[in-house]
Protein backbone atom coordinates (compact mmCIF):
# COMPACT_ATOMS: atom_id res chain seq x y z
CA UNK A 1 14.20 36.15 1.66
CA UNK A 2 13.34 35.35 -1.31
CA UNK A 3 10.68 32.42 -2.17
CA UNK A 4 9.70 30.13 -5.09
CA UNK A 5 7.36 27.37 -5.73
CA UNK A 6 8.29 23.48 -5.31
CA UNK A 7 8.88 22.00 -8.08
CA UNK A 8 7.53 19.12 -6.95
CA UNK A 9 4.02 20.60 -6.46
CA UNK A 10 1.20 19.60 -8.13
CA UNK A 11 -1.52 22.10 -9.09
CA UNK A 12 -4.70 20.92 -8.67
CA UNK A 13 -7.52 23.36 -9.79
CA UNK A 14 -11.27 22.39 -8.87
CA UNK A 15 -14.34 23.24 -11.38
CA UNK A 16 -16.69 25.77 -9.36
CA UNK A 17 -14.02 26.49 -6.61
CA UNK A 18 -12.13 29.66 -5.96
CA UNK A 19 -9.60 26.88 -3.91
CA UNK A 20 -6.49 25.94 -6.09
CA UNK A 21 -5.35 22.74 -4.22
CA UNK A 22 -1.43 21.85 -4.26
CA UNK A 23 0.18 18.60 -3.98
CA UNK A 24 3.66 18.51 -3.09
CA UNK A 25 5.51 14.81 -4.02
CA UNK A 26 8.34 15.16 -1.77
CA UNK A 27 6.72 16.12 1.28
CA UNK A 28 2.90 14.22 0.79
CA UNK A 29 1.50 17.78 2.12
CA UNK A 30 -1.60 18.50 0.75
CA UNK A 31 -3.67 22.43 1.14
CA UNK A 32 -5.27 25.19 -0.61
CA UNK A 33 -4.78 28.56 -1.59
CA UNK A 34 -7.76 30.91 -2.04
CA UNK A 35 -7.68 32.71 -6.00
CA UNK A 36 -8.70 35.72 -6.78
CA UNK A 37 -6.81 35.30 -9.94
CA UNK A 38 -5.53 32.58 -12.28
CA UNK A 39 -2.39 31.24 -10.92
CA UNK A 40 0.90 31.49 -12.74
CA UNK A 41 3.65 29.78 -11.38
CA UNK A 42 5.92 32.15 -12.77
CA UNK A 43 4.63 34.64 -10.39
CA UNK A 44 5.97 35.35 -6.51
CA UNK A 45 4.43 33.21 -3.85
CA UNK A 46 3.55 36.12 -2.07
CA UNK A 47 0.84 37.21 -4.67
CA UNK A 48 -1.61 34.67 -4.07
CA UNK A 49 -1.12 34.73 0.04
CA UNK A 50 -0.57 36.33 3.74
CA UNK A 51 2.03 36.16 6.18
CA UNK A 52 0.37 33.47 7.80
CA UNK A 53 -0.46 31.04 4.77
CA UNK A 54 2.83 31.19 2.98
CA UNK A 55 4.19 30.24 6.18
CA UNK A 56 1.94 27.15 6.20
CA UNK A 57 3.07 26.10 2.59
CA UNK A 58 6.24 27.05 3.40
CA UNK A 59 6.49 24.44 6.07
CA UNK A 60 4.23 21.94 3.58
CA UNK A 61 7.14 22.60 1.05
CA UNK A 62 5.12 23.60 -1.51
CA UNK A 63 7.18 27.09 -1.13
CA UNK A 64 10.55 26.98 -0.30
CA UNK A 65 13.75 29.56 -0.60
CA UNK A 66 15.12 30.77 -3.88
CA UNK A 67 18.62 29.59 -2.91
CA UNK A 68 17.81 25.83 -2.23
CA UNK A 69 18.59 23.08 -4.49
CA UNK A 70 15.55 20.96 -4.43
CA UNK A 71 16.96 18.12 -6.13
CA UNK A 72 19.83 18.26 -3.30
CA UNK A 73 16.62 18.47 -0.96
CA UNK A 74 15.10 15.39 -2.55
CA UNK A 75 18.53 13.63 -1.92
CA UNK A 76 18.50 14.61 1.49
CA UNK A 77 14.82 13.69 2.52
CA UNK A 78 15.30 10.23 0.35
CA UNK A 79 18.75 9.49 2.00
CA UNK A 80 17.22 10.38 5.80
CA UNK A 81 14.07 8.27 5.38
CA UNK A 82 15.70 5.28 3.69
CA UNK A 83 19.08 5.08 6.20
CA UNK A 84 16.37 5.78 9.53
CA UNK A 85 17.02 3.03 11.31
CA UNK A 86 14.52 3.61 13.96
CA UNK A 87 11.55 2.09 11.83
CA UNK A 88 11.21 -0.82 10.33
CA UNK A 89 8.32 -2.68 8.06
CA UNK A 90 7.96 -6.40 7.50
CA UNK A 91 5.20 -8.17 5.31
CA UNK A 92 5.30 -12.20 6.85
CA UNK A 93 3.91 -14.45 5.28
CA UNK A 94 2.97 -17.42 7.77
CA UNK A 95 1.61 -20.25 5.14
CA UNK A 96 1.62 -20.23 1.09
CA UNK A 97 -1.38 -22.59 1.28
CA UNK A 98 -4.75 -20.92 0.87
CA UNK A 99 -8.14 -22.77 0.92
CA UNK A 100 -9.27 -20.83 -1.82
CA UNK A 101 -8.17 -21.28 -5.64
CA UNK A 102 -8.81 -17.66 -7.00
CA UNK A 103 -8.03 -17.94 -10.92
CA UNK A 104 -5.68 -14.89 -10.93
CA UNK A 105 -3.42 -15.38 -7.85
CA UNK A 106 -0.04 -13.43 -8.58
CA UNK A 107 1.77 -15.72 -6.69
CA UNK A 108 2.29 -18.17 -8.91
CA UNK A 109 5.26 -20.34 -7.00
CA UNK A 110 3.42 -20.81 -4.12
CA UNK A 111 2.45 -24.16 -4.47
CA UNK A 112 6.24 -25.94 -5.04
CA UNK A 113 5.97 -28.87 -2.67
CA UNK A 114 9.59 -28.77 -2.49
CA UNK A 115 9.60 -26.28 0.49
CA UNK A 116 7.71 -25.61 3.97
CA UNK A 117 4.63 -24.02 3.67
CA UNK A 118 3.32 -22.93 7.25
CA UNK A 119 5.45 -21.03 9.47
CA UNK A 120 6.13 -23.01 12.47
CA UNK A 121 6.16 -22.00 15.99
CA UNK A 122 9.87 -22.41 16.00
CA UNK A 123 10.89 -20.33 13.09
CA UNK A 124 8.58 -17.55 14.28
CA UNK A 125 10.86 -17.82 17.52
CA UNK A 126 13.60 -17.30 15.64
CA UNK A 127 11.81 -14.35 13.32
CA UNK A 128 11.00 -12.84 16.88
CA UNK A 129 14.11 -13.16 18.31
CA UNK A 130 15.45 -10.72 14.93
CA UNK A 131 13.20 -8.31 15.86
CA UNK A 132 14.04 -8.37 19.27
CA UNK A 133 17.50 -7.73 18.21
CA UNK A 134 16.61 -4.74 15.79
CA UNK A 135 14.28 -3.51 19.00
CA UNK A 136 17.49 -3.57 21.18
CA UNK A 137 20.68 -2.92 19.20
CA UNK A 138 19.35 -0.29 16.74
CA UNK A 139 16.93 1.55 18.56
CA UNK A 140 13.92 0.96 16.49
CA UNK A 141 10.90 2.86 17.36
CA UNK A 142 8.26 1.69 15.81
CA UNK A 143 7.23 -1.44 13.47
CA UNK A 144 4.90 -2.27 10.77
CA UNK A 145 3.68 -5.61 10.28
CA UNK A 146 1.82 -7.90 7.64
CA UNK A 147 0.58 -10.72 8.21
CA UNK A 148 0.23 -12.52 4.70
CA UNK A 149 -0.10 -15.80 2.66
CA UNK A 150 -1.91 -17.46 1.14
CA UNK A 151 -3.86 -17.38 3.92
CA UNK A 152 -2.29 -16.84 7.00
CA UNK A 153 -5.55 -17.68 8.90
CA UNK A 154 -4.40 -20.91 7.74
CA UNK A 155 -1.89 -20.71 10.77
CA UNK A 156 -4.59 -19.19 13.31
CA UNK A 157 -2.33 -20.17 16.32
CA UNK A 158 1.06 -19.08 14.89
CA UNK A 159 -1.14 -15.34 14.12
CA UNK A 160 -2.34 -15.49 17.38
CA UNK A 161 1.00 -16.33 19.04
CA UNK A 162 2.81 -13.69 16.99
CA UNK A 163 0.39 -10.86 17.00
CA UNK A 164 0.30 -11.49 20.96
CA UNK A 165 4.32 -11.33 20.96
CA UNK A 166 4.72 -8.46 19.39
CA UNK A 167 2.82 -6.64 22.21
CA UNK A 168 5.87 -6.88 23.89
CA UNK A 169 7.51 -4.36 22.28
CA UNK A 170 5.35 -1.48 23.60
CA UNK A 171 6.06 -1.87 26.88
CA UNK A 172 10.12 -1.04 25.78
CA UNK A 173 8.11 2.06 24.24
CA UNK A 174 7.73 0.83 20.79
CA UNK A 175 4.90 2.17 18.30
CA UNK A 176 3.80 -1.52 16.64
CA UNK A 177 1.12 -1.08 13.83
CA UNK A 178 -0.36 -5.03 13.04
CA UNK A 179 -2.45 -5.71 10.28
CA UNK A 180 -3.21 -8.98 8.61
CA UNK A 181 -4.34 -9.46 4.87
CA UNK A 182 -6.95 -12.24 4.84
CA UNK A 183 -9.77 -13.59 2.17
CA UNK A 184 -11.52 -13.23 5.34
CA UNK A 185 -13.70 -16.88 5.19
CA UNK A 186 -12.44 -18.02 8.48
CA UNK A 187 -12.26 -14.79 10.28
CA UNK A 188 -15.91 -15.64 12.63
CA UNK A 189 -16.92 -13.63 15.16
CA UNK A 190 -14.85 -14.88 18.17
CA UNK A 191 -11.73 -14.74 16.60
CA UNK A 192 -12.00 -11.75 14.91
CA UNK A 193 -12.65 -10.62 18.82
CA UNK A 194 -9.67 -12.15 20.39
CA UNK A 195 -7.74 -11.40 17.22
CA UNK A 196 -8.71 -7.65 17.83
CA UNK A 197 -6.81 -7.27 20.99
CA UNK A 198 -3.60 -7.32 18.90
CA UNK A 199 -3.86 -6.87 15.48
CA UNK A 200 -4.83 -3.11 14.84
CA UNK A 201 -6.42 -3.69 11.42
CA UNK A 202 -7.66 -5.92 8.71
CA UNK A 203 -7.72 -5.95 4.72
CA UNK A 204 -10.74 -7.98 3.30
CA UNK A 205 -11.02 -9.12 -0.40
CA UNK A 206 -14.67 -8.89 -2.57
CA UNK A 207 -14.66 -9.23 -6.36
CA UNK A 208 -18.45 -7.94 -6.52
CA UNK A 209 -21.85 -9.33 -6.45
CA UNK A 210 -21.83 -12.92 -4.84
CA UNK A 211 -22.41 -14.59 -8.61
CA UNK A 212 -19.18 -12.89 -9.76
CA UNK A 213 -17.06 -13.39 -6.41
CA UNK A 214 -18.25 -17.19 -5.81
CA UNK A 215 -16.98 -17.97 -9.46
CA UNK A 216 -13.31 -15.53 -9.39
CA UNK A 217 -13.00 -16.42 -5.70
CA UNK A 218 -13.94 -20.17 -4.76
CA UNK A 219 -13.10 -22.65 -2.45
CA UNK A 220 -10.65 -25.55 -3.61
CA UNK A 221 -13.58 -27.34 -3.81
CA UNK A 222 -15.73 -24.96 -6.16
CA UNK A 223 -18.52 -23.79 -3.64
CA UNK A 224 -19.01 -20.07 -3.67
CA UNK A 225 -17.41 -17.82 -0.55
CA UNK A 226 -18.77 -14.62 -1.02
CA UNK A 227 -21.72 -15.83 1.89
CA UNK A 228 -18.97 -16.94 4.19
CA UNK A 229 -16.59 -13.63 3.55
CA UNK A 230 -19.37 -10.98 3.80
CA UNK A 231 -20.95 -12.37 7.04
CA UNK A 232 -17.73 -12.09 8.29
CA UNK A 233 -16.79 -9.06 7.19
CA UNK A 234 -20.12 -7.61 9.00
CA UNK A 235 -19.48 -10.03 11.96
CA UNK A 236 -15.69 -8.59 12.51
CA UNK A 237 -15.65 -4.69 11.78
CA UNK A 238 -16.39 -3.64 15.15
CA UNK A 239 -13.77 -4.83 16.80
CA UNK A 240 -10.89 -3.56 14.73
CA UNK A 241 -9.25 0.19 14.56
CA UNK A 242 -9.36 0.04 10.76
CA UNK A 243 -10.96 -2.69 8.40
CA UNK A 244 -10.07 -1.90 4.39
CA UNK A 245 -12.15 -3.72 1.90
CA UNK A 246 -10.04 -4.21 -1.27
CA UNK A 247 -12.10 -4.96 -4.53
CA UNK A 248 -10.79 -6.52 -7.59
CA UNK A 249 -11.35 -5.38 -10.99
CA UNK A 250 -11.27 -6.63 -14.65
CA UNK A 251 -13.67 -6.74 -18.05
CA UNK A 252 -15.43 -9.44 -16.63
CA UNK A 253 -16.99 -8.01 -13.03
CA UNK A 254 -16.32 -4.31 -14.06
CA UNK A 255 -19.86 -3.53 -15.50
CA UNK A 256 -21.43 -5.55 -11.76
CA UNK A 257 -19.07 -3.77 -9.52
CA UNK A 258 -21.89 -0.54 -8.48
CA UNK A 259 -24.27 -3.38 -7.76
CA UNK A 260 -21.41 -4.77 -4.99
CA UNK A 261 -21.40 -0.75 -3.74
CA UNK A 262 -25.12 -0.91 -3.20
CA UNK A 263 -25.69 -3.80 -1.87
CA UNK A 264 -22.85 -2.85 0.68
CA UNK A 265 -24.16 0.67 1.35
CA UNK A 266 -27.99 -1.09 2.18
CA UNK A 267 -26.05 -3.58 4.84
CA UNK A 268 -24.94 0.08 6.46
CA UNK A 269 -20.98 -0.78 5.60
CA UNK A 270 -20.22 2.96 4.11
CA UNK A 271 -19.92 4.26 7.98
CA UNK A 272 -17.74 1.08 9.43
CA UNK A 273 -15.53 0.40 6.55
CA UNK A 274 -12.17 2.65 6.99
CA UNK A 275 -11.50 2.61 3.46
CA UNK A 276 -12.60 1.16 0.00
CA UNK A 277 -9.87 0.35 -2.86
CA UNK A 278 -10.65 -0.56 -6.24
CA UNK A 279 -7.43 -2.23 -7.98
CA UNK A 280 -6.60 -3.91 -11.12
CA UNK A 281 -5.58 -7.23 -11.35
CA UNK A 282 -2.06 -7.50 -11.52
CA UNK A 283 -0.27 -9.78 -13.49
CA UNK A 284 1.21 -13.17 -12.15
CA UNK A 285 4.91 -14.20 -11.10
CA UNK A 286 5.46 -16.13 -14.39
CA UNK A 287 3.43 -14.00 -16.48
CA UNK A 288 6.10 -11.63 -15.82
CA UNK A 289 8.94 -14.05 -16.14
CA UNK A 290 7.99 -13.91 -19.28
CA UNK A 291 7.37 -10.15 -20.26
CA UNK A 292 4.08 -10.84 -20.37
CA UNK A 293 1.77 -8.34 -22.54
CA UNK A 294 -0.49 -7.73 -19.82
CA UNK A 295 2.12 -5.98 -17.64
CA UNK A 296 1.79 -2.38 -19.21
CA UNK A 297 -1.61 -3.46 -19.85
CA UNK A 298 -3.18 -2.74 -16.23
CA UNK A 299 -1.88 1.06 -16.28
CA UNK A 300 -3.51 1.95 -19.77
CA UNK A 301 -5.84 4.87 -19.65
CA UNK A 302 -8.82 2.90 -20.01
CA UNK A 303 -7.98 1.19 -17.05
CA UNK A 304 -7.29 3.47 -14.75
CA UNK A 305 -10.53 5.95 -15.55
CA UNK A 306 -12.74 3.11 -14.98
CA UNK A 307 -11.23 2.67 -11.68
CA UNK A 308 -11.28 5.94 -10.72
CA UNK A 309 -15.32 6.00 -12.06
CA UNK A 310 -15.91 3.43 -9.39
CA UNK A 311 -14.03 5.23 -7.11
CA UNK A 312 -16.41 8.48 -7.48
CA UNK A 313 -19.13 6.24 -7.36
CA UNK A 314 -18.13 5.18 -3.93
CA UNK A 315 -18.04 8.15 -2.37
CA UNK A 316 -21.31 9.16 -3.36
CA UNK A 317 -22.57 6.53 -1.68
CA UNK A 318 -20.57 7.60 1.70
CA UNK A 319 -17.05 5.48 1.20
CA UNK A 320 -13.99 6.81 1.81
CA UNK A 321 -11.12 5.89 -0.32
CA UNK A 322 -7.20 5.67 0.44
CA UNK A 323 -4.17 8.29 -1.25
CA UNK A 324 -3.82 5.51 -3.78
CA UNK A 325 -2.36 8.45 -5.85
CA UNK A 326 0.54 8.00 -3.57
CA UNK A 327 3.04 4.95 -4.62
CA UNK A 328 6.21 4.96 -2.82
CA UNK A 329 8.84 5.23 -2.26
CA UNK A 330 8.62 1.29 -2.42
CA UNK A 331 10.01 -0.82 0.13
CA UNK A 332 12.26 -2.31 -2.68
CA UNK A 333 14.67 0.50 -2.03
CA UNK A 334 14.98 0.67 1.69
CA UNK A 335 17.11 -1.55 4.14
CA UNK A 336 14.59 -1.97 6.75
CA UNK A 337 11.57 -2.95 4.92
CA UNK A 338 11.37 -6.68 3.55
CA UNK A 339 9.01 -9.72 3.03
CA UNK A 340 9.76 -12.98 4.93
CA UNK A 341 8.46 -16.08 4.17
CA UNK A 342 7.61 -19.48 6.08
CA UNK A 343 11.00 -20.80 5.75
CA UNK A 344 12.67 -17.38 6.70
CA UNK A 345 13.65 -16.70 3.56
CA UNK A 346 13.59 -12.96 3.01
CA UNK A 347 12.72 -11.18 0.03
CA UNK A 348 13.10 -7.21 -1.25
CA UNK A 349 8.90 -7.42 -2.07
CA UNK A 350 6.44 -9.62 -1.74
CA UNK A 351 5.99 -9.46 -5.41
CA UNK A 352 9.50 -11.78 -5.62
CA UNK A 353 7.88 -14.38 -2.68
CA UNK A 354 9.11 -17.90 -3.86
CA UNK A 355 11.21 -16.76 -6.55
CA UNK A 356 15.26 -16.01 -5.55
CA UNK A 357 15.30 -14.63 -2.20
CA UNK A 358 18.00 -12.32 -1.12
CA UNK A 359 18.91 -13.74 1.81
CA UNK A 360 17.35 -15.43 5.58
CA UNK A 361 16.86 -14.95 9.21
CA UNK A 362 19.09 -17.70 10.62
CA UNK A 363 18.70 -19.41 13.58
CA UNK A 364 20.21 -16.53 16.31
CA UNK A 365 17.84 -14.15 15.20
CA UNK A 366 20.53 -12.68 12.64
CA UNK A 367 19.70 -11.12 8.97
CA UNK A 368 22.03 -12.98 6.42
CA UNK A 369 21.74 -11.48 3.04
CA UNK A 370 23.77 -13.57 0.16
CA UNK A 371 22.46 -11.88 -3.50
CA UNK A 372 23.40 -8.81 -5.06
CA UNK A 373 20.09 -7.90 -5.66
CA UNK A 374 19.46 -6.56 -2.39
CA UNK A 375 22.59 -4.14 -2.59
CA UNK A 376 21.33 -2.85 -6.29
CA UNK A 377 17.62 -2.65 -4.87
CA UNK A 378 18.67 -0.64 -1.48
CA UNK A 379 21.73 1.46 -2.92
CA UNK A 380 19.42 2.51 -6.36
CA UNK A 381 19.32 6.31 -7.37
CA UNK A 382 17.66 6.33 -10.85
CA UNK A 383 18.91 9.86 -12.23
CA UNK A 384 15.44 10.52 -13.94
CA UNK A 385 13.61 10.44 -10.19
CA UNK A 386 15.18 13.75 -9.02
CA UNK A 387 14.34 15.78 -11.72
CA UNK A 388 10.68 14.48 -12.44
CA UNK A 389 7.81 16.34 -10.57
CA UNK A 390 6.74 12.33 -9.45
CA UNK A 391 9.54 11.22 -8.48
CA UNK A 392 9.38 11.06 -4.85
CA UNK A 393 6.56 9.03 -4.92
CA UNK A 394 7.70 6.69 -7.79
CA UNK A 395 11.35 6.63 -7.46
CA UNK A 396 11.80 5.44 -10.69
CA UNK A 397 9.17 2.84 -11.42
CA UNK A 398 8.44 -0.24 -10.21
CA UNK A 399 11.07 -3.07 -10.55
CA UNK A 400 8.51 -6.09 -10.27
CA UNK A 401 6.58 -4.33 -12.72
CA UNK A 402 9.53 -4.07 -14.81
CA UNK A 403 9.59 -7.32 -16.04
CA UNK A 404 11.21 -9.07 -12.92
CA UNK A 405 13.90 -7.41 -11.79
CA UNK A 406 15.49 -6.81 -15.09
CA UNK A 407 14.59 -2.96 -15.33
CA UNK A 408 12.13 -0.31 -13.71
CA UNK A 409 8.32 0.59 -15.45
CA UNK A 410 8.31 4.06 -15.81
CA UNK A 411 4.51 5.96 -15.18
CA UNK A 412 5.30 9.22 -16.08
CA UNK A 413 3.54 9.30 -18.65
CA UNK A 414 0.35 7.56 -16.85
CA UNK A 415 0.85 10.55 -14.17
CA UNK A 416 0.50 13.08 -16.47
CA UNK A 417 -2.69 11.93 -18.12
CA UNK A 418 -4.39 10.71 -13.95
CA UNK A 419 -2.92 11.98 -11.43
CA UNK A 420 -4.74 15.69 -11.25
CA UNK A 421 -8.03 13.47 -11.14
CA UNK A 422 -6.94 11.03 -8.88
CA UNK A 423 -6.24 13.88 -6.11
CA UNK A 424 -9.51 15.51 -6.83
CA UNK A 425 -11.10 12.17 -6.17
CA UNK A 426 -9.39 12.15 -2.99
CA UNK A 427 -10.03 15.37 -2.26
CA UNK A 428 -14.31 14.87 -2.73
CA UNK A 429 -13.97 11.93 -0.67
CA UNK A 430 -11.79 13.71 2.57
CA UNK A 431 -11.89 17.30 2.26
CA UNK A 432 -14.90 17.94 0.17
CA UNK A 433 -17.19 16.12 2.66
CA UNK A 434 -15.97 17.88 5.87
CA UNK A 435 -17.18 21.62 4.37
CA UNK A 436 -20.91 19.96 3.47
């Protein structure tokens, strides 16, 4: 039989290393080949391996048989994962109100008074009884759930009441993953402990030192909460699986953020945080209504080394850091992944909360869907993903992105110029660290 390389792979060579690292889009698989010459991918698989380690990449993907399509492949994996019925993902958002007034919320519509804004117990009975149905009439096997806002903490008994329901589920032999995305201010120490026994894990938000956070992250009031966040974020972590500490970035906390990594790694938080993310502020709902400039803005070069400086920076002081090199496919494009909102309103991403929705959960527990947007977004095959080496984990672009539904924002050329440097980043952080 006769083998070639992916071409999906990504070849990843590190400086001082006789490992060449490959990154395969379609499958995720990441491994290494040992060189005792320069690679050429022109050249047999077989040259640069044994029996036993093209067999690995072999089953990675990253080598596969001469006779085999791989764009017909890519069809095939993309078809089976987004028609596979037996998981589904939800992102809920239980109240739009928030008791903070960060100055660059996305979510610009989530203040119209002209609509609900906390999830009541009796239209999380009837979100319930939809999942029950998915649960018994299409043999779903596992869920993922997000619990999100404003902040959903907001709702403490409604969290409490749903996380607890959804515990159900596993006794019918169903694989539920929980996590709930707070600015973590009212997360103390006892309910983070009862909220533990449910919810699997946690995403916290810091925008640096306290003098930066208090002023991009206040309470409607104006007082600072970076005191209120960080004693809970040390209060909380040990009781969940996983706790990720997101950290947003812009020109005016950039040059402060190290100082937020330090003060962190003194309070011992390297060990007990799961992961660290560094991320760009995105651009608001109506910003994008609008085309606004800053959309392309937040992928320029510039951007994205900086982040990827702090991200090095990180894990020398002992964080780990998440496959952020990995975008999709996006949950825009698949049937069983949606956001719902407080009035059951349902929505193909959370990035189109409060705008149209595509449809609700009526009052039987049943998924209505009345806009055409949700057929485009779950039947779309842009031509240009199957032949692009990053196209299995872009898909095409991102439609918010892409100035609000109208088209998709294409990042090929962004890969190009990060992505090598973004897997070696990952790679120091996971792989480097387990042969030190």
């Amino acid at each position: 039989m006769k083998l070639k390389w992916s071409q999906y792979n990504i070849y990843v060579p590190i400086n001082g290393s006789r490992k060449l690292f490959i990154f395969n889009t379609l499958t995720r698989g990441i491994a290494s080949i040992d060189m005792e010459q320069d690679f050429d991918v022109q050249k047999r698989p077989e040259e640069y391996g044994e029996k036993d380690s093209i067999e690995k990449l072999t089953n990675l993907g990253m080598v596969v048989n001469c006779n085999i399509d791989e764009e017909l492949l890519f069809r095939y994996f993309f078809n089976k994962w987004r028609y596979d019925k037996t998981h589904r993902g939800f992102i809920i958002s239980l109240t739009s109100l928030c008791n903070f007034s960060c100055s660059y919320c996305y979510e610009s519509y989530k203040d119209n008074n002209n609509r609900n804004q906390m999830m009541t117990g009796l239209n999380w009975t009837k979100l319930f009884k939809f999942l029950e149905k998915s649960v018994s009439e299409e043999s779903v096997k596992s869920l993922s759930i997000a619990f999100f806002g404003g902040e959903p903490l907001l709702n403490y008994e409604v969290v409490l009441q749903a996380a607890q329901d959804l515990r159900e589920f596993a006794v019918l032999g169903v694989k539920v993953d929980t996590t709930i995305i707070t600015n973590g201010s009212l997360l103390n120490k006892e309910k983070a402990k009862e909220m533990a026994n449910y919810i699997e894990s946690i995403q916290f938000t810091l925008d640096g030192i306290p003098s930066d956070h208090d002023l991009r992250r206040p309470y409607k009031d104006g007082r600072g909460s970076f005191k209120d966040v960080f004693k809970n974020l040390v209060n909380s972590i040990e009781f969940f699986k996983e706790v990720f500490l997101r950290i947003s970035v812009d020109e005016d906390n950039y040059d402060r953020i190290l100082e937020l990594i330090s003060y962190l790694k003194k309070y011992g938080l390297a060990e007990k945080i799961s992961f660290i993310g560094f991320s760009w502020i995105f651009p608001t709902q109506s910003d994008l209504e609008s085309f606004h400039p800053m959309r392309p803005n937040i992928f320029d070069r510039e951007k994205i080394d900086k982040i990827q400086i702090l991200q090095g920076e990180a894990i020398k002081s002992g964080f780990k850091i998440s496959k952020d090199f990995i975008d999709g496919p996006c949950m825009l494009v698949s049937p069983n992944t949606f956001a719902i909102d407080e009035e059951l309103k349902v929505y193909k991403c959370p990035g189109f909360l409060y705008q149209k929705p595509s449809g609700y959960i009526d009052s039987l527990g049943n998924l209505i869907i009345d806009d055409n947007f949700w057929y485009e977004s779950v039947t779309l095959e842009p031509s240009c993903a199957y032949k692009c080496v990053y196209g299995p984990i872009c898909l095409g672009g991102c439609r918010w992105l892409g100035a609000n539904k109208s088209n998709n924002l294409c990042k090929k050329d962004i890969y190009d110029r990060t992505l090598k440097e973004k897997i070696k980043i990952y790679l120091n952080s996971v792989y480097m660290s387990k042969d030190s």
